[in-house]
Structures are given as structure tokens and as C-alpha cells.
PDB file of N, CA and C in Angstrom:
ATOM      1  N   UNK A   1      13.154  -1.179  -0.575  1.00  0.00           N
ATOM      2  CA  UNK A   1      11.891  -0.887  -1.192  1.00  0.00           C
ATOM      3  C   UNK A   1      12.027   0.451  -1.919  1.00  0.00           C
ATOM      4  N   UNK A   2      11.911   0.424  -3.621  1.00  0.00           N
ATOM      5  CA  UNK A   2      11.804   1.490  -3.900  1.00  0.00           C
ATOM      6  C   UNK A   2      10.743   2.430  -4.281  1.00  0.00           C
ATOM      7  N   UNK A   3      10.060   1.718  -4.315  1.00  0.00           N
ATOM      8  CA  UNK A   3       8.443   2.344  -4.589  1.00  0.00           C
ATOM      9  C   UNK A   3       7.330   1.757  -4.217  1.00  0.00           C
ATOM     10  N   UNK A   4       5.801   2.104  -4.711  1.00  0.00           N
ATOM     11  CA  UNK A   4       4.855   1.628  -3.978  1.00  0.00           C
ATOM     12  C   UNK A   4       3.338   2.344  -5.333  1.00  0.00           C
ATOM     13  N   UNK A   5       2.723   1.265  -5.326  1.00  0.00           N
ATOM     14  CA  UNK A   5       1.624   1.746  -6.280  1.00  0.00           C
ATOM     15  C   UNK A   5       0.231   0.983  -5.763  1.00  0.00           C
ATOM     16  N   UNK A   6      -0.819   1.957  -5.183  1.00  0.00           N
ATOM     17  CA  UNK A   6      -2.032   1.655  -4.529  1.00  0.00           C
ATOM     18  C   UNK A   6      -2.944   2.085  -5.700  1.00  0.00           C
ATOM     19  N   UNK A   7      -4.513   0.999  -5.871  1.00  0.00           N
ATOM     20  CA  UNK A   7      -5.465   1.460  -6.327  1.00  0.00           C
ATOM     21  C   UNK A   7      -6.343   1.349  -5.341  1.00  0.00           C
ATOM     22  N   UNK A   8      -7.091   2.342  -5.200  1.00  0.00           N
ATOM     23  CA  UNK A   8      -7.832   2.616  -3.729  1.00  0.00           C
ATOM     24  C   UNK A   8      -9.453   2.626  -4.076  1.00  0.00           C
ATOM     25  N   UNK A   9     -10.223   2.242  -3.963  1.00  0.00           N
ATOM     26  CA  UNK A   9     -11.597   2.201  -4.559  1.00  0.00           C
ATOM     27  C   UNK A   9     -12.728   2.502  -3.368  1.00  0.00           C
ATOM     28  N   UNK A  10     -13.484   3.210  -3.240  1.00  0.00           N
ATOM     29  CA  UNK A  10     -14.701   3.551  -3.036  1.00  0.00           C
ATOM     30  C   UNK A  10     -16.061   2.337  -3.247  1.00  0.00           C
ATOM     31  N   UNK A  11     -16.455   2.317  -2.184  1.00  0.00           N
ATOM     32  CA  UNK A  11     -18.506   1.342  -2.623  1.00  0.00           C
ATOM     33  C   UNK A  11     -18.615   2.171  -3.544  1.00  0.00           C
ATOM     34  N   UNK A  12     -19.130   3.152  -4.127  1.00  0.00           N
ATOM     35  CA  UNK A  12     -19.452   3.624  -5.344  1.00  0.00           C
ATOM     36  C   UNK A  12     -18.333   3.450  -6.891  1.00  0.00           C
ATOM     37  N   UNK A  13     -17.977   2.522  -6.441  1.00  0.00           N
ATOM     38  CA  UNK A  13     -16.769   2.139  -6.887  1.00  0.00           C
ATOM     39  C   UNK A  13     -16.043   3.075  -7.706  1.00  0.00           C
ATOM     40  N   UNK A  14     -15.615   3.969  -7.424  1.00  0.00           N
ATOM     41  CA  UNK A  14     -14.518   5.375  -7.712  1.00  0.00           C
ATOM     42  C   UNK A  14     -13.336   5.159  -7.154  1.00  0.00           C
ATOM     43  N   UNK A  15     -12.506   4.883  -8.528  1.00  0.00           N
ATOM     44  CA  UNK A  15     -10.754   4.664  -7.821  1.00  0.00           C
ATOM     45  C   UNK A  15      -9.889   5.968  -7.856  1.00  0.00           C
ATOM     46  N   UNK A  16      -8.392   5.600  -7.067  1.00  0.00           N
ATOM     47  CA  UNK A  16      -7.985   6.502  -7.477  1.00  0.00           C
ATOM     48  C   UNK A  16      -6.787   5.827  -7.373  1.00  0.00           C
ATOM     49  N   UNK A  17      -5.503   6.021  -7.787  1.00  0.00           N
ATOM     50  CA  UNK A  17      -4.128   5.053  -7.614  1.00  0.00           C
ATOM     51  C   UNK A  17      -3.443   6.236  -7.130  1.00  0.00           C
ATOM     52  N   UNK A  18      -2.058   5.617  -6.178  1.00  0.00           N
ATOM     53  CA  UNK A  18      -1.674   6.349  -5.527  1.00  0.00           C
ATOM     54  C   UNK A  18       0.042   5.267  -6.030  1.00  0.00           C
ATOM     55  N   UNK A  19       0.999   6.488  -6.272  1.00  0.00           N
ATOM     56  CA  UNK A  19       2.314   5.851  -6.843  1.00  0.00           C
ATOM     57  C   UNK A  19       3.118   6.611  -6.709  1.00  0.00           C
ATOM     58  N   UNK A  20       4.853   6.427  -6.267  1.00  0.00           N
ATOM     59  CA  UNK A  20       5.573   7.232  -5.986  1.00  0.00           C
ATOM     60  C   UNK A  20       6.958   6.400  -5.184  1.00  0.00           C
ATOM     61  N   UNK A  21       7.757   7.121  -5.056  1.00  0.00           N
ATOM     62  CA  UNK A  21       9.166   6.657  -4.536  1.00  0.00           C
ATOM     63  C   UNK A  21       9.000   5.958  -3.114  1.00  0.00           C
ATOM     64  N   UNK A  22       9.597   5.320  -2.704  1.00  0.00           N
ATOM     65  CA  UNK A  22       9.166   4.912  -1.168  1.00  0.00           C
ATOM     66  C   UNK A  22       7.602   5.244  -0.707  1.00  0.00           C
ATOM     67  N   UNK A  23       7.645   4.868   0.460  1.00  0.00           N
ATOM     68  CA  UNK A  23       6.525   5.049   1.537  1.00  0.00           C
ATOM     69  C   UNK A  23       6.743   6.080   2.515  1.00  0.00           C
ATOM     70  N   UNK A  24       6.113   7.402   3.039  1.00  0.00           N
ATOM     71  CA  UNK A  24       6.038   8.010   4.282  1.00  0.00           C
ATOM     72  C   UNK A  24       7.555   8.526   3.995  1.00  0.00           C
ATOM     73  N   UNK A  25       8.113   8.512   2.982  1.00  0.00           N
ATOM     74  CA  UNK A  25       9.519   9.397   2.752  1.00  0.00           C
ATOM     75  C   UNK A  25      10.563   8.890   2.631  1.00  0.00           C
ATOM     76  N   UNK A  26      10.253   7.582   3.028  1.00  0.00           N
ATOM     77  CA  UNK A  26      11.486   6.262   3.343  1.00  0.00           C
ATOM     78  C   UNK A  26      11.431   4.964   2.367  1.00  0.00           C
ATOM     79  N   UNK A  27      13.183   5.003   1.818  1.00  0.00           N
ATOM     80  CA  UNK A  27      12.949   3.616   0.933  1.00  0.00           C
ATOM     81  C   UNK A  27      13.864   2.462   1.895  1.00  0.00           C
ATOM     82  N   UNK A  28      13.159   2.125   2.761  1.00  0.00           N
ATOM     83  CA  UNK A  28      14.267   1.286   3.469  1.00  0.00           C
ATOM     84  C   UNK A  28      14.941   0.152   2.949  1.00  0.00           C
ATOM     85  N   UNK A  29      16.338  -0.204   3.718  1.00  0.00           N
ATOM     86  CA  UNK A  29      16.779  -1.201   3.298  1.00  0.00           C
ATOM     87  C   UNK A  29      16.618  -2.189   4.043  1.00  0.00           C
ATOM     88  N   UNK A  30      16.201  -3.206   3.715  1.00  0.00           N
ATOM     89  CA  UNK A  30      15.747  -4.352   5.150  1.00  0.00           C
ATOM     90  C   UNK A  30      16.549  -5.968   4.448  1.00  0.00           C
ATOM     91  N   UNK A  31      17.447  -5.898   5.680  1.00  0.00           N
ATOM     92  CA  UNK A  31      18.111  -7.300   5.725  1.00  0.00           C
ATOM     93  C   UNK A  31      17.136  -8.821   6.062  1.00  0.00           C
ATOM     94  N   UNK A  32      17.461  -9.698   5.369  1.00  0.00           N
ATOM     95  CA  UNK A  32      16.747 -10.824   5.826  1.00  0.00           C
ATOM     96  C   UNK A  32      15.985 -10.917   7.001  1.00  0.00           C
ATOM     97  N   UNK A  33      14.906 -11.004   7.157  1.00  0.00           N
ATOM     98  CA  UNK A  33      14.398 -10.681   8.723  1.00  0.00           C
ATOM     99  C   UNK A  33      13.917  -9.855   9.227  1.00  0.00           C
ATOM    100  N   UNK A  34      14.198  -9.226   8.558  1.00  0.00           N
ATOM    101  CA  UNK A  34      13.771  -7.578   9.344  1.00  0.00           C
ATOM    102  C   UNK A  34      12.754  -6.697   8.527  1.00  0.00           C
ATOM    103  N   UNK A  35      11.887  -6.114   9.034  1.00  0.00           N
ATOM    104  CA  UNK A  35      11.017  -5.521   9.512  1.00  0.00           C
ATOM    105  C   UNK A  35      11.031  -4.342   8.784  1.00  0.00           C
ATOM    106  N   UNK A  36       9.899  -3.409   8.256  1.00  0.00           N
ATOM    107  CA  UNK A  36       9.772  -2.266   8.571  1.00  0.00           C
ATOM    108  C   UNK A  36       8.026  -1.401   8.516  1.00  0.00           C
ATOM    109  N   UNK A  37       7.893  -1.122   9.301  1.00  0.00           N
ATOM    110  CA  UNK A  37       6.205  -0.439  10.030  1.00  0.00           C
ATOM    111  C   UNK A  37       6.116   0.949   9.770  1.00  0.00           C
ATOM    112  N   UNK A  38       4.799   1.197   9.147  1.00  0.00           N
ATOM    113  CA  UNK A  38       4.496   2.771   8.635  1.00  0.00           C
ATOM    114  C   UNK A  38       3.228   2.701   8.645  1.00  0.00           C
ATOM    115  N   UNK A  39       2.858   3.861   9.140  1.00  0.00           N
ATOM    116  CA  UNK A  39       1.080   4.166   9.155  1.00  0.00           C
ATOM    117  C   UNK A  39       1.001   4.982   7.861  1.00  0.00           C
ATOM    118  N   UNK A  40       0.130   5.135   7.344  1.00  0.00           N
ATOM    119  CA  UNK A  40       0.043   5.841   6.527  1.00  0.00           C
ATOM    120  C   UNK A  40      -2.142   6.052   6.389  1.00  0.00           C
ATOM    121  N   UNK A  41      -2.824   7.073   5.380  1.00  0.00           N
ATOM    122  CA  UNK A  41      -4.197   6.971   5.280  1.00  0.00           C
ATOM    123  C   UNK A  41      -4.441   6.868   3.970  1.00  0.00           C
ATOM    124  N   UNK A  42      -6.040   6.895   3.923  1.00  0.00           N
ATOM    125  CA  UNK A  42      -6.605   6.994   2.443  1.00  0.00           C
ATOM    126  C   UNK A  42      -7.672   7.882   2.761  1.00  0.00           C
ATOM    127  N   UNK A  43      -7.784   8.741   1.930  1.00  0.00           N
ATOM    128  CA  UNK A  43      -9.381   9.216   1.677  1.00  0.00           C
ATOM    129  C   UNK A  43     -10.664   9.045   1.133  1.00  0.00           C
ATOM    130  N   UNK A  44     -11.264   8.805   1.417  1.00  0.00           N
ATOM    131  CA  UNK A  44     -12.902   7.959   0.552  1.00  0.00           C
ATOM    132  C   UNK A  44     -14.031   8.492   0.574  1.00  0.00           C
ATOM    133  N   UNK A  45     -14.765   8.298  -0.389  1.00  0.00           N
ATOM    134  CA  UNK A  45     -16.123   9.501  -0.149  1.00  0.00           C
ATOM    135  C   UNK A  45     -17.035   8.773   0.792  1.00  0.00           C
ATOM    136  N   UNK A  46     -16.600   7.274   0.608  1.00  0.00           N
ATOM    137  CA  UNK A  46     -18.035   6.292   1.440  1.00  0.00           C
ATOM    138  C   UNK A  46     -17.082   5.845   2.668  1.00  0.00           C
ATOM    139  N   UNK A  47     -18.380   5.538   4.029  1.00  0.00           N
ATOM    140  CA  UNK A  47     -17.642   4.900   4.819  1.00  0.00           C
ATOM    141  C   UNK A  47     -17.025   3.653   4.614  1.00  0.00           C
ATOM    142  N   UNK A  48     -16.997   2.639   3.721  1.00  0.00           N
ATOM    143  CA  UNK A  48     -16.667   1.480   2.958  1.00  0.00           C
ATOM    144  C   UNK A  48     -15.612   1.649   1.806  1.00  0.00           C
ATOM    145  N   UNK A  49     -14.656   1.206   1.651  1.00  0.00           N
ATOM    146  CA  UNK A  49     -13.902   1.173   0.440  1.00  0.00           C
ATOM    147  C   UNK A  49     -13.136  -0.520   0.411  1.00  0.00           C
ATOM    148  N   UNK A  50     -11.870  -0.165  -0.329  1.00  0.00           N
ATOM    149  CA  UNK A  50     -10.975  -1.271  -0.262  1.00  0.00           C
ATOM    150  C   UNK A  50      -9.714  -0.761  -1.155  1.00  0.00           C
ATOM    151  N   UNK A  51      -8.097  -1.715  -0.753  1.00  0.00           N
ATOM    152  CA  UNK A  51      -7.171  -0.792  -1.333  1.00  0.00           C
ATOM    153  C   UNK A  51      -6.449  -2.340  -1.652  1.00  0.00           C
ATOM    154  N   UNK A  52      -5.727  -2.320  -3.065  1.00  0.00           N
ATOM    155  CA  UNK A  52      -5.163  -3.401  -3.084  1.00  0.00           C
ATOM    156  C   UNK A  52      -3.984  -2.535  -4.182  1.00  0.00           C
ATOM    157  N   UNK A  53      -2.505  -2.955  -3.829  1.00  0.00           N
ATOM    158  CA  UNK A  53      -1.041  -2.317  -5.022  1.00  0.00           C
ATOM    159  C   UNK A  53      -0.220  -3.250  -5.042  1.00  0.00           C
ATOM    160  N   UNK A  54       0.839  -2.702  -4.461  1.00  0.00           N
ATOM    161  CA  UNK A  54       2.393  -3.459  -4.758  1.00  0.00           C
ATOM    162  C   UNK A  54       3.455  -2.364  -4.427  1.00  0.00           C
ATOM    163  N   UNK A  55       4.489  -3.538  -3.407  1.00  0.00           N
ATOM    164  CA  UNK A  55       5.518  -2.460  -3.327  1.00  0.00           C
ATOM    165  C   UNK A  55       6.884  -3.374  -4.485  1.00  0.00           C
ATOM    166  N   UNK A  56       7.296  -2.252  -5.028  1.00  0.00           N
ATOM    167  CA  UNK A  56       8.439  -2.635  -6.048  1.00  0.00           C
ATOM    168  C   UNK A  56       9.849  -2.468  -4.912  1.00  0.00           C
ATOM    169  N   UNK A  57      10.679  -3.900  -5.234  1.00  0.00           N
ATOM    170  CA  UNK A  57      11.888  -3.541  -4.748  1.00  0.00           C
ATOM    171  C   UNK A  57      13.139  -3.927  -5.301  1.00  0.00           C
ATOM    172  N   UNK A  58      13.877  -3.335  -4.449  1.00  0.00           N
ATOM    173  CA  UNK A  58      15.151  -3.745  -5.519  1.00  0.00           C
ATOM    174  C   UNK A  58      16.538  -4.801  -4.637  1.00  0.00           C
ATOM    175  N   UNK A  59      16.983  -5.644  -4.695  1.00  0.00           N
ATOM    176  CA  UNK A  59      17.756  -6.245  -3.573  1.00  0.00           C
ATOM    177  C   UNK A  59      18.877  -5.680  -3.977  1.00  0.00           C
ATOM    178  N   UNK A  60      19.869  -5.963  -2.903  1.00  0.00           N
ATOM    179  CA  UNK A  60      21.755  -5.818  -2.789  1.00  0.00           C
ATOM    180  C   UNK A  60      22.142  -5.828  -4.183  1.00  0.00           C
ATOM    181  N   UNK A  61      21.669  -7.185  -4.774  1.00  0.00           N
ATOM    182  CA  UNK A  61      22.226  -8.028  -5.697  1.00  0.00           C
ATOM    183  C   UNK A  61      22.047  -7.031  -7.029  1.00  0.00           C
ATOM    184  N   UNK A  62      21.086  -6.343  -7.232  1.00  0.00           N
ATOM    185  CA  UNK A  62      20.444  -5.768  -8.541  1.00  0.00           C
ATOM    186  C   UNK A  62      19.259  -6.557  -8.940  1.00  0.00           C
ATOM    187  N   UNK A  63      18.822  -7.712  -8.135  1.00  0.00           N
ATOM    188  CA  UNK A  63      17.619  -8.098  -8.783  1.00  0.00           C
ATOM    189  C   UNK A  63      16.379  -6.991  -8.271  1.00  0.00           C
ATOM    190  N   UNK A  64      15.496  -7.335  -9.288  1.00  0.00           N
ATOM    191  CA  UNK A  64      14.219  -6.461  -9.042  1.00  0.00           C
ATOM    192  C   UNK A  64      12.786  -7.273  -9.224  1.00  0.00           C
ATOM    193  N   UNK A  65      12.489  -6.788  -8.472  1.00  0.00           N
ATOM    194  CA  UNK A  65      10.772  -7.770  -7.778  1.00  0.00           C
ATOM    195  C   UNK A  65       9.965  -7.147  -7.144  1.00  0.00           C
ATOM    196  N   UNK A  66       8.578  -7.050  -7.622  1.00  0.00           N
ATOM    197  CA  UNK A  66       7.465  -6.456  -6.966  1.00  0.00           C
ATOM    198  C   UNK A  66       6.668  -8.099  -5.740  1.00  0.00           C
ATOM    199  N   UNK A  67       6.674  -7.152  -4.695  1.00  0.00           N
ATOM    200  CA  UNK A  67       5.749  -7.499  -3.700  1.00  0.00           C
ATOM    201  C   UNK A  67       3.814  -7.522  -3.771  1.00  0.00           C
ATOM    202  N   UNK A  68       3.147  -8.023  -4.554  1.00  0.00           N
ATOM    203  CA  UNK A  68       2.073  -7.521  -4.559  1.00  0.00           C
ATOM    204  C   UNK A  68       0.907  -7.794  -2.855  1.00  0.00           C
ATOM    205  N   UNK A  69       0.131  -6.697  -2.940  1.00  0.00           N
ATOM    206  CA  UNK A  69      -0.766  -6.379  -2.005  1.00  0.00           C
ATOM    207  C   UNK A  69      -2.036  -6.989  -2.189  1.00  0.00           C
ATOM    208  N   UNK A  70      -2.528  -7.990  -1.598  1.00  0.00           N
ATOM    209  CA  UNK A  70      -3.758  -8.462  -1.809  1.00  0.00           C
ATOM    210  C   UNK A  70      -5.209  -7.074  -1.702  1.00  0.00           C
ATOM    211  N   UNK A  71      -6.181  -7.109  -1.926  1.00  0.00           N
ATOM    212  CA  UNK A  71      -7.295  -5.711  -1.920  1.00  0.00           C
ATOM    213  C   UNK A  71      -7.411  -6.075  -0.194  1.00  0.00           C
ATOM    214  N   UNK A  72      -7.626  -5.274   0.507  1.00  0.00           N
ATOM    215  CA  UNK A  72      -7.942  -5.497   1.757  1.00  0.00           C
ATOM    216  C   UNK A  72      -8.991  -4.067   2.194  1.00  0.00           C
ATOM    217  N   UNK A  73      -9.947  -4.439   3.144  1.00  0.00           N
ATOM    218  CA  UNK A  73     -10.809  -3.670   3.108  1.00  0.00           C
ATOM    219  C   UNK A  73     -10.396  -2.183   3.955  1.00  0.00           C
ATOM    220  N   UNK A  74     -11.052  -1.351   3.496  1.00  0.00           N
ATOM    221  CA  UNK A  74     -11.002   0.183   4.476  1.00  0.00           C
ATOM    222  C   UNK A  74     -12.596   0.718   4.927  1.00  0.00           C
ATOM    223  N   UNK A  75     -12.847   0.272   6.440  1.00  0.00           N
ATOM    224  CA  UNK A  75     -14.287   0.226   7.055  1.00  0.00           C
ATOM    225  C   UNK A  75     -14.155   1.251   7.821  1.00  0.00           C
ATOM    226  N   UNK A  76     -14.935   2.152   8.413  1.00  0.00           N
ATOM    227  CA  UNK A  76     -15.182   2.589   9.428  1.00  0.00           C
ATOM    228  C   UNK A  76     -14.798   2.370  10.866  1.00  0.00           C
ATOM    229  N   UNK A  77     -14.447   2.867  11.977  1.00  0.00           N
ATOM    230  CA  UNK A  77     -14.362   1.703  13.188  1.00  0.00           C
ATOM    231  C   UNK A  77     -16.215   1.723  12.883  1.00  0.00           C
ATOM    232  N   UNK A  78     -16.669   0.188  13.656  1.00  0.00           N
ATOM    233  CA  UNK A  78     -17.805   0.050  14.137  1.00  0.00           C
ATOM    234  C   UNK A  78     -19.077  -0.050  12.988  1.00  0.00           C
ATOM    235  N   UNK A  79     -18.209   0.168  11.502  1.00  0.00           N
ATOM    236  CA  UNK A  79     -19.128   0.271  10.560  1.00  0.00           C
ATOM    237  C   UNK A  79     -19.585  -1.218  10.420  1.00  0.00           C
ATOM    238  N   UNK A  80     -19.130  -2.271  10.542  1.00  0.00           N
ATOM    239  CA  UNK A  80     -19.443  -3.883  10.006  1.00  0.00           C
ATOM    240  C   UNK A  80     -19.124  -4.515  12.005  1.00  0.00           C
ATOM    241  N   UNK A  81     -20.465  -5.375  11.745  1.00  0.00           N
ATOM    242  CA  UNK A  81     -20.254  -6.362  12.936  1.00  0.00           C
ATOM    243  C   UNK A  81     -19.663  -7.190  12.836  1.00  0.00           C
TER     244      UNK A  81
END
């Protein structure tokens, strides 16, 4: 994985994109199968938002292919029943 590009949006709907080399400092290399887990945050003015990007990668081979990120929501704990 060599990079990563988030658009992060606000209920008042105010974005902001977030883009850069790897994730959390790390461009890992991940073999068939395998895995890799990172926490990471966002900041928002409302308790409600939503974040949808893409991570760009690059395989062994030299091919290159983005992963895209469906929008998925960013709630509060306890904000939605």
C-alpha cells in the first residue's frame, strides 16, 4: 500500500480530504492473505459526519490499483439508537 486519500465530511456538510504516503507511517507489504490493522482518527465540528477515499497500491509485479473505500459513517458513541 502506497498511499491513501480520505474525503471526510461534516452534517453541515464541510469537507476536508486527507492524502499522503502510507497510513500511521507504514506502507506495508501484504502477501496474499494477509492482513494489516491501524487505528487511526478524524476531526469534525458535528457529532455526525461520514468518511469515504481509497487506498492506492502497488503489487510485486509493478501493477498499480486503487482499493476504493465505500463513505461509512463517523457517530458519536451513543449518538444514534
Amino acid at each position: 500500500m502506497i498511499s491513501r486519500h480520505w474525503i471526510i465530511t461534516d452534517s453541515d456538510n464541510a469537507s476536508q480530504e486527507v492524502a499522503g504516503l502510507g497510513v500511521v507511517g507504514h506502507q506495508p507489504l501484504l502477501k496474499p492473505g494477509e492482513h494489516f490493522e491501524y487505528t487511526s482518527w478524524a476531526t469534525i465540528s458535528t457529532p455526525v459526519g461520514s468518511m469515504k477515499g481509497a487506498y492506492f497500491c502497488v503489487a510485486e509485479d509493478g501493477h498499480r490499483f486503487e482499493v476504493p473505500i465505500p463513505e461509512f459513517a463517523l457517530v458519536l458513541p451513543r449518538m444514534l439508537h
